[in-house]
C-alpha atoms as a PDB file:
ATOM      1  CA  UNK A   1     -31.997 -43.571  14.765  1.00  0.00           C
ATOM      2  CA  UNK A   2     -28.895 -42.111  15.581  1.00  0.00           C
ATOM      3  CA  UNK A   3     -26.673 -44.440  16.680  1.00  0.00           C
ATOM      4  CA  UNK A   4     -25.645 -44.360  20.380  1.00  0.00           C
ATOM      5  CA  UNK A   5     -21.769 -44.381  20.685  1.00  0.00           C
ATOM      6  CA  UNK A   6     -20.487 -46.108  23.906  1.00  0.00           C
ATOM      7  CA  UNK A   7     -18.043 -45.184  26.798  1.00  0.00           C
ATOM      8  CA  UNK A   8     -15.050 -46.924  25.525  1.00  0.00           C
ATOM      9  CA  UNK A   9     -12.441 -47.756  27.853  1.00  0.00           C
ATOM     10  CA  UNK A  10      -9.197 -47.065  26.096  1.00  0.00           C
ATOM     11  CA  UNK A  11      -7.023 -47.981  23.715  1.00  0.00           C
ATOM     12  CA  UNK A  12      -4.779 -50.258  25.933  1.00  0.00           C
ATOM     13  CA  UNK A  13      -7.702 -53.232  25.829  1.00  0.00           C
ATOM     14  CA  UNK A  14      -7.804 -52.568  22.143  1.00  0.00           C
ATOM     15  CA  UNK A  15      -3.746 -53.455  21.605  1.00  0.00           C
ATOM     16  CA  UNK A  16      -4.912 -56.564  24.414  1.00  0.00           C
ATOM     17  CA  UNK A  17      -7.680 -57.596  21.779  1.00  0.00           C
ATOM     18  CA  UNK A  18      -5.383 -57.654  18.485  1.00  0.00           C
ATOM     19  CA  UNK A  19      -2.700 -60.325  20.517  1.00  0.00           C
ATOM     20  CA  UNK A  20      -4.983 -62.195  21.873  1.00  0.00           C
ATOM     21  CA  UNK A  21      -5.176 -65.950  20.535  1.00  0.00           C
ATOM     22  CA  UNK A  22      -8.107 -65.937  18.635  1.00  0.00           C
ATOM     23  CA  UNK A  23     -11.495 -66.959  19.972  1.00  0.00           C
ATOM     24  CA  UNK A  24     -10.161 -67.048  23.552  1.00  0.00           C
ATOM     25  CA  UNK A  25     -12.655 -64.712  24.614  1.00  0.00           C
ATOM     26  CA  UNK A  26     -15.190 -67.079  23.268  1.00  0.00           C
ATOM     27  CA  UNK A  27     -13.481 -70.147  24.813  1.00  0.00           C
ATOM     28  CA  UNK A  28     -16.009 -72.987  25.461  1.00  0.00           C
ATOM     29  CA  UNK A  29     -17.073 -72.585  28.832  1.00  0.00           C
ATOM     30  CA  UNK A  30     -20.484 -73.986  30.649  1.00  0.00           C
ATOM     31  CA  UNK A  31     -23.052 -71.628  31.839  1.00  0.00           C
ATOM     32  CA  UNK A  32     -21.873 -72.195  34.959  1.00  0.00           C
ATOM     33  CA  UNK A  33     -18.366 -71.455  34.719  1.00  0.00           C
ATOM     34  CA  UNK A  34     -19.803 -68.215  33.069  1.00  0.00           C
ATOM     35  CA  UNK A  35     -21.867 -67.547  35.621  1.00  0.00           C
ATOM     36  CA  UNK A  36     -18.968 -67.867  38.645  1.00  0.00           C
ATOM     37  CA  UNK A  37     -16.651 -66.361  36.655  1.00  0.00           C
ATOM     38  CA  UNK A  38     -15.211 -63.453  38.555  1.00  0.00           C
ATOM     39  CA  UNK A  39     -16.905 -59.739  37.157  1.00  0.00           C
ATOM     40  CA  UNK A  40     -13.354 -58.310  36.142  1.00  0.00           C
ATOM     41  CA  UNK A  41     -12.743 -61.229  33.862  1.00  0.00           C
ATOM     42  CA  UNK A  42     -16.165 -61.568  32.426  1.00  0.00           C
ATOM     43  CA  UNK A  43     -15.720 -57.769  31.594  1.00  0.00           C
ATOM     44  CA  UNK A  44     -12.639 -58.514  30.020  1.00  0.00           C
ATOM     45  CA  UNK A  45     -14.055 -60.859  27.612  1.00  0.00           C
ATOM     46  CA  UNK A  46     -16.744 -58.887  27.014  1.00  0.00           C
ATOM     47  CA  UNK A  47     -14.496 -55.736  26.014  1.00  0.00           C
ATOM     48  CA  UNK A  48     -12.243 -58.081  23.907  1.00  0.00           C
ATOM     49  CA  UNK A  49     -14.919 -59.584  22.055  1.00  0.00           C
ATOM     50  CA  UNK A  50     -16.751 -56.596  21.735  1.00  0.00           C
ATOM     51  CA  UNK A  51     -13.453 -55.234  19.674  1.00  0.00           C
ATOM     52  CA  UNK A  52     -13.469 -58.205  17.476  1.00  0.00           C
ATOM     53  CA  UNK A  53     -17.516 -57.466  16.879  1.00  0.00           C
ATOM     54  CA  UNK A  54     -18.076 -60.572  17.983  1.00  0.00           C
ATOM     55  CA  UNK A  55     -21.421 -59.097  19.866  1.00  0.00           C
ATOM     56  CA  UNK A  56     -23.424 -62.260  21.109  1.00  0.00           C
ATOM     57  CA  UNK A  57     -19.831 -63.550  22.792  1.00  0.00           C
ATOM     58  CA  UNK A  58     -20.211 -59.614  24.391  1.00  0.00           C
ATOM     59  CA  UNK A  59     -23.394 -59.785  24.911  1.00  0.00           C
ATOM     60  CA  UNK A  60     -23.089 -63.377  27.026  1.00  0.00           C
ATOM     61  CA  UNK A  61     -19.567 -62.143  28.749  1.00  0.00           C
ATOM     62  CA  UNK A  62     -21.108 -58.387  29.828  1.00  0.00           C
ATOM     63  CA  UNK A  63     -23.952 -59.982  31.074  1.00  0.00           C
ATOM     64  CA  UNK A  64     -22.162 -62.411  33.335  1.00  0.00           C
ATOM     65  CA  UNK A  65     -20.415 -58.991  34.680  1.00  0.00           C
ATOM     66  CA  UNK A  66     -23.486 -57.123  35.031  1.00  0.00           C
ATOM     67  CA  UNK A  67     -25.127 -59.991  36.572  1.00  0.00           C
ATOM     68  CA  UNK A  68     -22.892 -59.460  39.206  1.00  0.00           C
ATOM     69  CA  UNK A  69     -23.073 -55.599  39.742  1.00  0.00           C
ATOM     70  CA  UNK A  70     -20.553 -54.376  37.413  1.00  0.00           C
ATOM     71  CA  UNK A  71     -21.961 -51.076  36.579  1.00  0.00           C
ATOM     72  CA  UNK A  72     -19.773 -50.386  33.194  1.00  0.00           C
ATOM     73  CA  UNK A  73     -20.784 -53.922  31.815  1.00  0.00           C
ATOM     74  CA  UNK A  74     -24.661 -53.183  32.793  1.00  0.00           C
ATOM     75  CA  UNK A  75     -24.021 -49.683  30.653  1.00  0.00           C
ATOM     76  CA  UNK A  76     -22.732 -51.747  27.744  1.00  0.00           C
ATOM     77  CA  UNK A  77     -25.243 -54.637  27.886  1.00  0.00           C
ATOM     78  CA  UNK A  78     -27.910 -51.628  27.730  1.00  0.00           C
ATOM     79  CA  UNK A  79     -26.097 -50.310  24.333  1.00  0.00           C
ATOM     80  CA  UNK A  80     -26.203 -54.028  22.454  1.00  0.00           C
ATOM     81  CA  UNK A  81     -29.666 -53.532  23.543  1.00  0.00           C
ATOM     82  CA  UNK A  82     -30.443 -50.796  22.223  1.00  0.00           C
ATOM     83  CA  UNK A  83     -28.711 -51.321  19.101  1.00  0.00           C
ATOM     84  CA  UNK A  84     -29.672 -54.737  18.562  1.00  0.00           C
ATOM     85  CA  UNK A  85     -26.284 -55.935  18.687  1.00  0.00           C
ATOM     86  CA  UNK A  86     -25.695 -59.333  19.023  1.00  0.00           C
ATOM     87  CA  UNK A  87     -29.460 -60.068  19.984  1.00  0.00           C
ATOM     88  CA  UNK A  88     -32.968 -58.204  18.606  1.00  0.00           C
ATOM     89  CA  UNK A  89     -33.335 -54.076  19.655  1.00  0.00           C
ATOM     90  CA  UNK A  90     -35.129 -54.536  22.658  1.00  0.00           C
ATOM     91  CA  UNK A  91     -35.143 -50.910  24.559  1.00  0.00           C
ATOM     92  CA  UNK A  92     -37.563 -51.914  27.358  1.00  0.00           C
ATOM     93  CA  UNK A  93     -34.150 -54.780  27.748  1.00  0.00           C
ATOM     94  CA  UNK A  94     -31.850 -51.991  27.076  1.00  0.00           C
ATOM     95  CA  UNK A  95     -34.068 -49.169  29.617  1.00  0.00           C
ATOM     96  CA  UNK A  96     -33.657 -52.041  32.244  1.00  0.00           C
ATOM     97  CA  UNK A  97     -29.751 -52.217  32.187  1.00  0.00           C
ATOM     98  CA  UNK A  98     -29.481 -49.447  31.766  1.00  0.00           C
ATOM     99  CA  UNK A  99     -31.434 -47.935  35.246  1.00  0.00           C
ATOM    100  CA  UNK A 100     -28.600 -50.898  36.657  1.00  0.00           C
ATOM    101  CA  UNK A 101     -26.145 -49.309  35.516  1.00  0.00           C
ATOM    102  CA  UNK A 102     -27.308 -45.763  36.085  1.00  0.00           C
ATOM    103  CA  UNK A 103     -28.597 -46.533  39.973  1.00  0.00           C
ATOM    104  CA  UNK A 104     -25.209 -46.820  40.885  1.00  0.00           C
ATOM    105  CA  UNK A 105     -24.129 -44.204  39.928  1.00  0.00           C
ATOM    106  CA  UNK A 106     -22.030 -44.726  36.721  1.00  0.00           C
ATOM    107  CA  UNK A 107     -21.707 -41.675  34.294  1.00  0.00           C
ATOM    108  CA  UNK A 108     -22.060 -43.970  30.886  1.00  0.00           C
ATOM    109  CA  UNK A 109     -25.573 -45.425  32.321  1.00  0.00           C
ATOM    110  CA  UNK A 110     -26.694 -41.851  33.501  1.00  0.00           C
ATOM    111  CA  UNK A 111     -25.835 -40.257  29.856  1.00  0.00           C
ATOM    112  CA  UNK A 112     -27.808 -43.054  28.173  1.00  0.00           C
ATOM    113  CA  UNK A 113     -30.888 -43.396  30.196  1.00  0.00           C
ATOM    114  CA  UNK A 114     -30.885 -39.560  29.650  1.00  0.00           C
ATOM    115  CA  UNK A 115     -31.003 -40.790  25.639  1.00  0.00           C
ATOM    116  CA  UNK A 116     -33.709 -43.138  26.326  1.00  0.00           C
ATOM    117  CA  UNK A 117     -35.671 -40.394  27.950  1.00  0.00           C
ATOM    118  CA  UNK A 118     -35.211 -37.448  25.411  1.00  0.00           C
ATOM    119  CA  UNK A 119     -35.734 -40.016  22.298  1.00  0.00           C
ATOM    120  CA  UNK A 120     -38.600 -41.847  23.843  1.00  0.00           C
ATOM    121  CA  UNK A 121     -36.864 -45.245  23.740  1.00  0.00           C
ATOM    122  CA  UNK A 122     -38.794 -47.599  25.891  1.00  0.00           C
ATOM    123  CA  UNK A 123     -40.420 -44.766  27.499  1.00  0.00           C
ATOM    124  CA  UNK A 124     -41.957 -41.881  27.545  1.00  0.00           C
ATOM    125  CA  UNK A 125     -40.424 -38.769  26.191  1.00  0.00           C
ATOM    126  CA  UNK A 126     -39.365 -36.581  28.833  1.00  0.00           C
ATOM    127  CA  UNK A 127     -36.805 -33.747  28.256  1.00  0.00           C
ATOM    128  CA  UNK A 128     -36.851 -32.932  31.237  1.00  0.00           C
ATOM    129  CA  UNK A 129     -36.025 -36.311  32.905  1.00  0.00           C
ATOM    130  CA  UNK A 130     -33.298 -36.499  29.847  1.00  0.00           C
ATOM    131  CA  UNK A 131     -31.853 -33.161  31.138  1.00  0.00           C
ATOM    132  CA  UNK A 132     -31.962 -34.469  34.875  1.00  0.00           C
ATOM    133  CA  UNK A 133     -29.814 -37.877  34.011  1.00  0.00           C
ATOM    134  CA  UNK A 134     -27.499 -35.927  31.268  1.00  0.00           C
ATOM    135  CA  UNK A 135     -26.415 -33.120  34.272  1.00  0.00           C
ATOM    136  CA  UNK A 136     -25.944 -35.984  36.472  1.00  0.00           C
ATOM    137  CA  UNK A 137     -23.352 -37.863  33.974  1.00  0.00           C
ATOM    138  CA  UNK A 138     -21.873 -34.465  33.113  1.00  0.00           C
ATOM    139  CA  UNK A 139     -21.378 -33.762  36.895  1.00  0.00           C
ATOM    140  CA  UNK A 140     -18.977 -36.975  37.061  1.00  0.00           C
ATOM    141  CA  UNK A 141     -17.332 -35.518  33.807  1.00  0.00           C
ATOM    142  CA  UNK A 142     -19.027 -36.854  31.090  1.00  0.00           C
ATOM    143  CA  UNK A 143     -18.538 -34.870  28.256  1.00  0.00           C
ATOM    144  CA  UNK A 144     -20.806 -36.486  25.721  1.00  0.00           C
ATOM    145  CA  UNK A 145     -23.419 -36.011  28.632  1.00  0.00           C
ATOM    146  CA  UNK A 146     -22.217 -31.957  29.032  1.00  0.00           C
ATOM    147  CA  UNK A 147     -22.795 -31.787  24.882  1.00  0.00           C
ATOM    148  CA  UNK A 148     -26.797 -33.430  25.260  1.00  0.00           C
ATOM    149  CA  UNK A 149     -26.972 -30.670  28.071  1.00  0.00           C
ATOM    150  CA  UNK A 150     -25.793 -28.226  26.099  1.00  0.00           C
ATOM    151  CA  UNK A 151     -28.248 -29.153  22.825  1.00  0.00           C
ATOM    152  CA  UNK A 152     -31.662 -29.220  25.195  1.00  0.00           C
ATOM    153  CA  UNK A 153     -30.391 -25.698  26.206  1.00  0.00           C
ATOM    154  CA  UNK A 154     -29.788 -24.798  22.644  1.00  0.00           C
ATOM    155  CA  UNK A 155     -32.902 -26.046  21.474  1.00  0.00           C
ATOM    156  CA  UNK A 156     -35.428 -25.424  24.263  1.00  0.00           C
ATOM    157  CA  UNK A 157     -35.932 -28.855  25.023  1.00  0.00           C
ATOM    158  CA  UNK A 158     -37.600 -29.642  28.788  1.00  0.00           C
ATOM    159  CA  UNK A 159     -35.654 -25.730  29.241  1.00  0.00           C
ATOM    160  CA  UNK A 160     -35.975 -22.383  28.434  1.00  0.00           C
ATOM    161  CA  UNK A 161     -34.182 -21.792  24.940  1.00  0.00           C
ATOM    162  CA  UNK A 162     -30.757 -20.232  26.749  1.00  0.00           C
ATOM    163  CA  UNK A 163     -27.794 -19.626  23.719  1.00  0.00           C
ATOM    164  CA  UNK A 164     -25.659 -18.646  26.943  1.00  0.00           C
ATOM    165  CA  UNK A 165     -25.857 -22.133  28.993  1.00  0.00           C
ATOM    166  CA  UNK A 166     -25.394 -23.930  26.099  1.00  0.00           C
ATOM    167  CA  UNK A 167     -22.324 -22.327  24.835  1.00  0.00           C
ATOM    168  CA  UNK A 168     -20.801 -23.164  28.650  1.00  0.00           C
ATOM    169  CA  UNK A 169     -21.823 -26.583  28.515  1.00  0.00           C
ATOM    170  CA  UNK A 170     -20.511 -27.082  24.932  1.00  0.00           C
ATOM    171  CA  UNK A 171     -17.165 -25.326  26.395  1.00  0.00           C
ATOM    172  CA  UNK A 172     -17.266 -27.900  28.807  1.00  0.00           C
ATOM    173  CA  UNK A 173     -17.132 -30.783  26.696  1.00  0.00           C
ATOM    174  CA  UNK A 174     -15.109 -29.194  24.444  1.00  0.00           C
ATOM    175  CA  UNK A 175     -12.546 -29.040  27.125  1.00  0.00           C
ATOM    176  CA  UNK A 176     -12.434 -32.821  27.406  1.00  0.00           C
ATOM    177  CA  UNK A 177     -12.054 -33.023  23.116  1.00  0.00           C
ATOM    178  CA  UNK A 178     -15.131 -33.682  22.158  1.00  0.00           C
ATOM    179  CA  UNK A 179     -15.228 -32.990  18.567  1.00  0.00           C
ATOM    180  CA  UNK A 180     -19.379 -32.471  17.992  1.00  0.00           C
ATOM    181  CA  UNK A 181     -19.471 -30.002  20.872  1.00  0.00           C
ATOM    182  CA  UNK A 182     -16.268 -28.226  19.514  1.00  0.00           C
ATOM    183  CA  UNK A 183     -18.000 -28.409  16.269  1.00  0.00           C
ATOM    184  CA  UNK A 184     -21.238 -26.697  17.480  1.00  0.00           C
ATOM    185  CA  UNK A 185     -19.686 -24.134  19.025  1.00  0.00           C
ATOM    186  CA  UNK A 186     -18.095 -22.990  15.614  1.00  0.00           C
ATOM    187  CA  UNK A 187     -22.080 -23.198  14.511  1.00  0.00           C
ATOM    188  CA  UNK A 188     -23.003 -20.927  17.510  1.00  0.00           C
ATOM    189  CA  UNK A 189     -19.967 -18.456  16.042  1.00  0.00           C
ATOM    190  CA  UNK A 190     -21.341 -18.535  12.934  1.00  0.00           C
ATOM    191  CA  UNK A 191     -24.858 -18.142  13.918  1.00  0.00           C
ATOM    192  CA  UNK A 192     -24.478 -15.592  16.350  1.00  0.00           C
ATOM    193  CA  UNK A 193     -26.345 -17.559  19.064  1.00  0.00           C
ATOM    194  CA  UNK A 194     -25.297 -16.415  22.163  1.00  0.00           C
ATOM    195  CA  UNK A 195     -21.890 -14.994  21.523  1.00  0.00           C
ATOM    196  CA  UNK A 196     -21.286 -11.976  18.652  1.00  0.00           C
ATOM    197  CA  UNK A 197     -21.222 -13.536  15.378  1.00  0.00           C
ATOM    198  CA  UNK A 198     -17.572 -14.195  14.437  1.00  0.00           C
ATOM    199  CA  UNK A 199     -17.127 -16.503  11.105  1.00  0.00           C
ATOM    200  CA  UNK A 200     -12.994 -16.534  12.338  1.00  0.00           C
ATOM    201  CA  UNK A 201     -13.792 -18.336  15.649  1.00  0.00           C
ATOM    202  CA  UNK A 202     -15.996 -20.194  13.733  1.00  0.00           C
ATOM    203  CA  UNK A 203     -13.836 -21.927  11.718  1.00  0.00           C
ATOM    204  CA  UNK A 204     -11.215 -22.008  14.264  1.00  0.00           C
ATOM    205  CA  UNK A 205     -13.665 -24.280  16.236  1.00  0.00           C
ATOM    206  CA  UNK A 206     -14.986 -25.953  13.197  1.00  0.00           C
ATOM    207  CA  UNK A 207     -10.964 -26.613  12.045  1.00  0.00           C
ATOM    208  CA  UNK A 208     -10.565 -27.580  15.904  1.00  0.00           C
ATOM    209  CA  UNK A 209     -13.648 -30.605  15.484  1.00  0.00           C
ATOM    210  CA  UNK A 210     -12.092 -31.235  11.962  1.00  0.00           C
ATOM    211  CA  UNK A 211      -8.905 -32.541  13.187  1.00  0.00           C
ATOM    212  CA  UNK A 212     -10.537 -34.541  16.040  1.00  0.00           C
ATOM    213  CA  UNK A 213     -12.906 -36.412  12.952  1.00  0.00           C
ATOM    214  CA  UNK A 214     -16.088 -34.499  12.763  1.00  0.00           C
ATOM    215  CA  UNK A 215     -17.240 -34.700   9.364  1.00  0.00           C
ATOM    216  CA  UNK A 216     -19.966 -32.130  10.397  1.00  0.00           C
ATOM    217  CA  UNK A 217     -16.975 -29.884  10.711  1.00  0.00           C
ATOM    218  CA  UNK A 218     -15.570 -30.781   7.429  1.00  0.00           C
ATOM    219  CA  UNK A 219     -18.601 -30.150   6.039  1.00  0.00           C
ATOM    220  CA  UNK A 220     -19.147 -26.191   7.542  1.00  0.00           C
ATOM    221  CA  UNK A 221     -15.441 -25.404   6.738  1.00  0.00           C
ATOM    222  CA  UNK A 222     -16.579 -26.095   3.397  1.00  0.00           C
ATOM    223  CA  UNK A 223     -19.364 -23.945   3.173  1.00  0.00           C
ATOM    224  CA  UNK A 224     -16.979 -21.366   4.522  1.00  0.00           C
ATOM    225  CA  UNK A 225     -14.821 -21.235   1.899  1.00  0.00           C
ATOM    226  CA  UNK A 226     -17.134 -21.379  -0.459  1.00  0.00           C
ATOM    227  CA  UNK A 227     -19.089 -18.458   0.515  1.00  0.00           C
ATOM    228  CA  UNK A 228     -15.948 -16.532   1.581  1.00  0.00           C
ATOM    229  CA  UNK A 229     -17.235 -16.411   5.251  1.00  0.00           C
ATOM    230  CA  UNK A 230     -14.300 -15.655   7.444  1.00  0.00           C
ATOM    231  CA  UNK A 231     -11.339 -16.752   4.761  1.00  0.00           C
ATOM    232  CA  UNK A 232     -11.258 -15.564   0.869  1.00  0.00           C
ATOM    233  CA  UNK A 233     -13.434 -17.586  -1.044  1.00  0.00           C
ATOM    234  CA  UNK A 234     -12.013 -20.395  -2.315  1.00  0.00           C
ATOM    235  CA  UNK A 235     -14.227 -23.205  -4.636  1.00  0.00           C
ATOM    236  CA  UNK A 236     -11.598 -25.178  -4.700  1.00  0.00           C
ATOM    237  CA  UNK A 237     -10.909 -25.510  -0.909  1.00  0.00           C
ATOM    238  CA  UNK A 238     -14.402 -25.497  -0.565  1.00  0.00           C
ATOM    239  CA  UNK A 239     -14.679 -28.746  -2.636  1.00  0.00           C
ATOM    240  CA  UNK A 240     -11.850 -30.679  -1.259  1.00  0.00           C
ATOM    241  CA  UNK A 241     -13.265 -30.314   2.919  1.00  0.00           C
ATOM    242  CA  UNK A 242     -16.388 -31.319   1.165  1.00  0.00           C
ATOM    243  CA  UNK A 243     -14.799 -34.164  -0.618  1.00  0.00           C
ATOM    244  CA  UNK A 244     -13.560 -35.036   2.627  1.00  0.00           C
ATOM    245  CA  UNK A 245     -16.732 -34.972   4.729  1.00  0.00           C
ATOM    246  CA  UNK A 246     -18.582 -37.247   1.745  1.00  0.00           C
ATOM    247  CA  UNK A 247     -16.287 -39.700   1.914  1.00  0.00           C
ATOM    248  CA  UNK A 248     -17.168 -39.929   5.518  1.00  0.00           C
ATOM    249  CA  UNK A 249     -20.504 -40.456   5.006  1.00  0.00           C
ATOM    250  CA  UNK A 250     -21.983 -37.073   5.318  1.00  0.00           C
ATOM    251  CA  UNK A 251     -25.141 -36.885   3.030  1.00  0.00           C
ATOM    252  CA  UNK A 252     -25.380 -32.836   3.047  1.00  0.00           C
ATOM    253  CA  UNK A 253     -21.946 -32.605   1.627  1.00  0.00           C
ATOM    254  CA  UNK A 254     -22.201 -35.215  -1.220  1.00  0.00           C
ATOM    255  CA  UNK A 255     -25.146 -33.508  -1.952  1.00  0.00           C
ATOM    256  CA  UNK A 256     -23.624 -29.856  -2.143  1.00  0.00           C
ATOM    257  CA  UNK A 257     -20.969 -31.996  -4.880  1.00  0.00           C
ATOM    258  CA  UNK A 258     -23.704 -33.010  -7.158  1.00  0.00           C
ATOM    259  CA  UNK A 259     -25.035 -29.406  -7.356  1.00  0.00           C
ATOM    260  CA  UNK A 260     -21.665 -28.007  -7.958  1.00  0.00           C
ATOM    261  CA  UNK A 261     -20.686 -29.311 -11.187  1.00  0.00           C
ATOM    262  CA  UNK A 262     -16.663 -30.052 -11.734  1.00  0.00           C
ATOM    263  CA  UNK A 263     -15.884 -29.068  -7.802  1.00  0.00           C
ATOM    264  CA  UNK A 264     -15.700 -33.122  -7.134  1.00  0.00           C
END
């Protein structure tokens, strides 16, 4: 399963986490104190000791929010959930918290239960209930949530196959910087899906994503080179994005290393 990445709320909290006194956040406290202790706090805690991966102490302190209608916590006590983070994967647990967090309204919740829904995660699959809660995040500018749009278009999934909507809903997220939908875009350059086929805006976009971290990216501005697919070919620019994108992690282009002997 693909790992479902979080709303994070900003770096700021993260500089708050590293000077904090250690194991404050998991301070000693009863499960009443917990329990009373004021939603903005409990969030806090929660956030700091999710930083520290310290997930059962963000697990209990999210909770304690969420308990109390915080709508972010609820979203993030659905993703340790679903993850089995800090306590077993449990996605009927994680489907519940998150419908809390979605039912009032909070983008994060919306773009997950739309997750749950298209992956069959505690319930039935249903694109079309996935594409319902993924417009409704992307609506409150969402852009991860504008990308899932954007791939159900793409794909035909609960819609129509439409090359056209999905290219404007990747644009959309793109224009917030996020680096998968800048990174499929270059794909739908380089496929010709919906636009003219153009391997130059291709790897403009796919350059774009690489900067930003996509390893995806890395990966197709390595194939580009090595084909000779909008730039001169190039084996040995080829084999140093692909370098790149297997150190990341990314299986395809450790794989295109071992067939190429003496480009790694």
């Amino acid at each position: 399963m693909a790992r479902v990445r979080p709303l994070l709320f900003g770096l700021m909290l993260a500089a708050l986490a590293s000077a904090a006194t250690p194991g404050a956040a998991n301070a000693s406290l009863t499960g009443d104190e917990v329990l009373h202790m004021p939603a903005g706090a409990a969030f806090h805690r929660g956030d700091l000791a999710y930083r520290r991966r310290d997930f059962p102490a963000a697990l209990r302190w999210f909770r304690a929010a969420g308990d109390q209608g915080d709508a972010a916590a609820q979203n993030y006590v659905g993703w340790l959930y679903a993850n089995g983070l800090g306590t077993a994967r449990d996605y009927d647990e994680a489907l519940r918290w998150y419908r809390k967090s979605a039912g009032q309204g909070n983008p994060g919740g919306e773009n997950y239960l739309g997750w749950m829904y298209q992956h069959g995660f505690g319930v039935s699959h249903d694109d079309a209930q996935a594409m319902d809660w993924y417009r409704k995040a992307a609506d409150q500018g969402s852009a991860e949530a504008a990308r899932h749009v954007g791939f159900l278009y793409r794909n035909g999934n609960g819609v129509p196959v439409d090359y056209g909507a999905a290219m404007r809903w990747f644009e959309k997220a793109a224009d917030k910087g996020d680096a998968a939908a800048e990174s499929s875009i270059g794909w739908m350059y380089q496929s010709g899906m919906g636009v003219a086929q153009d391997y130059t805006a291709a790897m403009r976009w796919y350059r774009l994503a690489a900067a930003h971290g996509n390893v995806d990216a890395e990966y197709s501005i390595g194939l580009l080179y090595a084909s000779g697919l909008g730039v001169p070919s190039d084996i040995g620019e080829a084999s140093q994005w692909m370098q790149k994108s297997a150190g990341a992690g990314n299986a395809d282009a450790a794989d295109w290393l071992k067939t190429h002997p003496g480009a790694d």
